[in-house]
C-alpha atoms as a PDB file:
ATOM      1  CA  UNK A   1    -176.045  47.274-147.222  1.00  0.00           C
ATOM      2  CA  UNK A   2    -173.624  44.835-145.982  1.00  0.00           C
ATOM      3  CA  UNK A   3    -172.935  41.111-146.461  1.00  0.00           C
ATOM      4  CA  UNK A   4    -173.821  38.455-144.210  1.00  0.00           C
ATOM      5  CA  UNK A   5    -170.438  37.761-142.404  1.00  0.00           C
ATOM      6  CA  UNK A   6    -170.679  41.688-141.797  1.00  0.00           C
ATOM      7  CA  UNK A   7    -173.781  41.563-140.302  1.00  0.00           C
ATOM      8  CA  UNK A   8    -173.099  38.752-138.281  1.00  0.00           C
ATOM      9  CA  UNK A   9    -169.470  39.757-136.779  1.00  0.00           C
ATOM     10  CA  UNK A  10    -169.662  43.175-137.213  1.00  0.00           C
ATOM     11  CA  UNK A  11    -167.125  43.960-138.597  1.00  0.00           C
ATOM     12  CA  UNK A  12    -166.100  43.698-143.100  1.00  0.00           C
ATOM     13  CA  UNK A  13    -164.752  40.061-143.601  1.00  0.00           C
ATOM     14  CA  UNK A  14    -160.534  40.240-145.239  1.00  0.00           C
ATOM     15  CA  UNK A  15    -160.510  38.615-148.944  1.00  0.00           C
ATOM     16  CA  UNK A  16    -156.562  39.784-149.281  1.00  0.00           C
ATOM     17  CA  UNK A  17    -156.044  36.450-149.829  1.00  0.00           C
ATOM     18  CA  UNK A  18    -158.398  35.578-152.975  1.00  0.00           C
ATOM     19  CA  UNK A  19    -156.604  35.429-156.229  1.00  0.00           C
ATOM     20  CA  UNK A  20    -157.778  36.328-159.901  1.00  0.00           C
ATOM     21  CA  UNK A  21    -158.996  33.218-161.620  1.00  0.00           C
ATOM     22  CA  UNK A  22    -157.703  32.395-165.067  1.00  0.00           C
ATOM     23  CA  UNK A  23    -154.404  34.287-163.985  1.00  0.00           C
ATOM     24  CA  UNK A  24    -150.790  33.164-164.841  1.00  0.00           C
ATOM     25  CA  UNK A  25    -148.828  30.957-162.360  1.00  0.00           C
ATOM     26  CA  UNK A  26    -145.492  30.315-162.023  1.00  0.00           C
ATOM     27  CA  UNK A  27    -144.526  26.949-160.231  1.00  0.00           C
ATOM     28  CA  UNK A  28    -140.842  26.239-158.783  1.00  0.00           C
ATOM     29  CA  UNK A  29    -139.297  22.615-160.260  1.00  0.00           C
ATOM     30  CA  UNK A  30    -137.879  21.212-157.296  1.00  0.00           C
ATOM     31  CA  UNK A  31    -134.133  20.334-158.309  1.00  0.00           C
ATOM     32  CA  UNK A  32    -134.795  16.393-157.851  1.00  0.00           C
ATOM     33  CA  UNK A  33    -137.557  16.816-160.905  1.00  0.00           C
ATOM     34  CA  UNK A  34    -135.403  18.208-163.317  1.00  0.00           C
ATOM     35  CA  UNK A  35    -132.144  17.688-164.911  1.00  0.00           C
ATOM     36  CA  UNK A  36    -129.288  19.966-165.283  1.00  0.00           C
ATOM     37  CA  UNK A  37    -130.435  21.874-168.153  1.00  0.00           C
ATOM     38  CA  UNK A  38    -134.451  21.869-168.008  1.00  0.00           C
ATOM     39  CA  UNK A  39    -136.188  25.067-166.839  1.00  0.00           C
ATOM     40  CA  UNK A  40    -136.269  25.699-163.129  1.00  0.00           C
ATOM     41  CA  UNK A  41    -139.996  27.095-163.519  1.00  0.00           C
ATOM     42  CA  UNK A  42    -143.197  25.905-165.221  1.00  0.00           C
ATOM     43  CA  UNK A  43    -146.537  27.866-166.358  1.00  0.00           C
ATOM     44  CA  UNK A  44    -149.346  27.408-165.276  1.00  0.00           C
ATOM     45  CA  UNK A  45    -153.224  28.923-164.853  1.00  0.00           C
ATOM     46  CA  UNK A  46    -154.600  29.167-161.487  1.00  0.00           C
ATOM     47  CA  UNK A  47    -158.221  27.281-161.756  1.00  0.00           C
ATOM     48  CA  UNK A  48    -159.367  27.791-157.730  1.00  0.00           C
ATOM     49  CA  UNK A  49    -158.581  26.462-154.381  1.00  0.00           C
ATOM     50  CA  UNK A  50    -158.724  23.318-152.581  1.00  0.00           C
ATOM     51  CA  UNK A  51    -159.909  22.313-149.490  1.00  0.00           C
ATOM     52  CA  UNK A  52    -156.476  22.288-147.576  1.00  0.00           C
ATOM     53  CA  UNK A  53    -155.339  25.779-146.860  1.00  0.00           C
ATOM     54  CA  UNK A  54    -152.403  27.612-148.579  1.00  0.00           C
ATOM     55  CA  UNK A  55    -152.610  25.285-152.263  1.00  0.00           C
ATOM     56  CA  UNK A  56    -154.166  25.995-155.298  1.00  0.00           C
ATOM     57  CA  UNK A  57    -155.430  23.993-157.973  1.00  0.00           C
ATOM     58  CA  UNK A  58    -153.457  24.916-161.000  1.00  0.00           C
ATOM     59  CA  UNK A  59    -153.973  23.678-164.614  1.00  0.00           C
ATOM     60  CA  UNK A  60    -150.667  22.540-166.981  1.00  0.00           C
ATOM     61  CA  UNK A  61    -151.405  24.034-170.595  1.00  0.00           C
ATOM     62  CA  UNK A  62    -148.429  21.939-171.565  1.00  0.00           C
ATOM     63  CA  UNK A  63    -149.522  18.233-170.241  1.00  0.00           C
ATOM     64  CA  UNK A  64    -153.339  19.069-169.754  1.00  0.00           C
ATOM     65  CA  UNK A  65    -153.181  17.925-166.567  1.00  0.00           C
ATOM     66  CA  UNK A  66    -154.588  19.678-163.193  1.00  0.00           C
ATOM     67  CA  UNK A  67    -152.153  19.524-160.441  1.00  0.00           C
ATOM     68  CA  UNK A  68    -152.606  20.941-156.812  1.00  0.00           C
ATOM     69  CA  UNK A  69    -149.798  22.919-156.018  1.00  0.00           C
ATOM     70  CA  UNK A  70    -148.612  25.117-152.779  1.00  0.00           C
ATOM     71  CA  UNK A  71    -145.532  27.521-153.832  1.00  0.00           C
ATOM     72  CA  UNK A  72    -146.637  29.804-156.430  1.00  0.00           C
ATOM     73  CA  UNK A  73    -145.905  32.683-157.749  1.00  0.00           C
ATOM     74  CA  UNK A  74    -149.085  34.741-159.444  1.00  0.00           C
ATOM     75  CA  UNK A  75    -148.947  37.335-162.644  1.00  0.00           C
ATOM     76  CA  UNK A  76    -152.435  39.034-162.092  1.00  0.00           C
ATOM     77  CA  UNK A  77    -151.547  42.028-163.899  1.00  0.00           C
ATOM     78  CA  UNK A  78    -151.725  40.658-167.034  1.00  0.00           C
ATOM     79  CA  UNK A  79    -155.198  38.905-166.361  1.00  0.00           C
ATOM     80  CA  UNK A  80    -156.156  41.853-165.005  1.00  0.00           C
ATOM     81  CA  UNK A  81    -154.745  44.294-168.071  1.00  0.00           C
ATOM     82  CA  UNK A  82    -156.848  41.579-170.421  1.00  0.00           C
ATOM     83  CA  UNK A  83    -159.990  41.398-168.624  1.00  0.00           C
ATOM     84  CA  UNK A  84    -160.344  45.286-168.977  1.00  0.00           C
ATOM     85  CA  UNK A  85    -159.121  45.146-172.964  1.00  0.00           C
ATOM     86  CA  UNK A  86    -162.120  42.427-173.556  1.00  0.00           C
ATOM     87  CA  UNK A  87    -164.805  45.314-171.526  1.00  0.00           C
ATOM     88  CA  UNK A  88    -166.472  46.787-174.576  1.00  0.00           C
ATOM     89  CA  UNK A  89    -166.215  49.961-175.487  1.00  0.00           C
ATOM     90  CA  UNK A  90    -168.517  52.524-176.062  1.00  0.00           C
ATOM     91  CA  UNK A  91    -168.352  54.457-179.350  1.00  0.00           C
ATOM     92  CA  UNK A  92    -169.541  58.048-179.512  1.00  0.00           C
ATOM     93  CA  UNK A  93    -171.982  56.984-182.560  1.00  0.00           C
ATOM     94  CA  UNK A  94    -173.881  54.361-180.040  1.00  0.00           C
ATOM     95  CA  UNK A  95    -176.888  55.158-178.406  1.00  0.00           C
ATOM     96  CA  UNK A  96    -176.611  54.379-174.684  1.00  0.00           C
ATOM     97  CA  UNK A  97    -179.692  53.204-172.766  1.00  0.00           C
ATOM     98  CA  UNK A  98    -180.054  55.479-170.270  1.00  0.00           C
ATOM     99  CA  UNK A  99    -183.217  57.342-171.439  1.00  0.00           C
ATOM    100  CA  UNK A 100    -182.185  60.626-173.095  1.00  0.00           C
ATOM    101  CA  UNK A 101    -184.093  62.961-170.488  1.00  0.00           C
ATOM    102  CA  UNK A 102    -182.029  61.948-167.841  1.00  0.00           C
ATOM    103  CA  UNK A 103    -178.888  62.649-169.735  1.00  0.00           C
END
């Protein structure tokens, strides 16, 4: 059991880099974009990557625009934390279905 790219280089390929979809992203304003009282960051979701390495495609809630953008900042513990609260859960008065004689 082992994936292709395993198979084929022998050895497991390194995803450290992939990010959690649907996640929060925080973008730095660069100071010539803003004035002197606007925020200094905007938020944003991470929707994938691009084709050009190190920038993500990130989507402005705000403007409903999708931007490509290369310093960012990610918040996957809270898309993480949310993912696992939308799991359903398993009440002790449901019937699971795992046949009962190999409970």
């Amino acid at each position: 059991m082992s994936t292709p790219t395993e198979a084929y280089y022998g050895k497991r390929p390194d995803i450290s880099h992939l990010r959690i979809f649907g996640s929060n992203v925080y973008m730095h304003v660069m100071k010539d974009a803003r004035k002197k009282l606007e925020p200094t960051v905007e938020v944003g979701i991470f929707m994938g990557y691009t084709d050009t390495p190190h920038n993500y495609r990130v989507y402005l809630p705000d403007s409903g625009k999708t931007i490509v953008q290369r310093d960012i900042k990610f918040q996957e513990e809270k898309a993480m934390k949310c993912s696992l609260e939308r799991e359903p859960h398993l009440h002790v008065d449901e019937e699971l279905l795992v046949p009962k004689d190999e409970l």
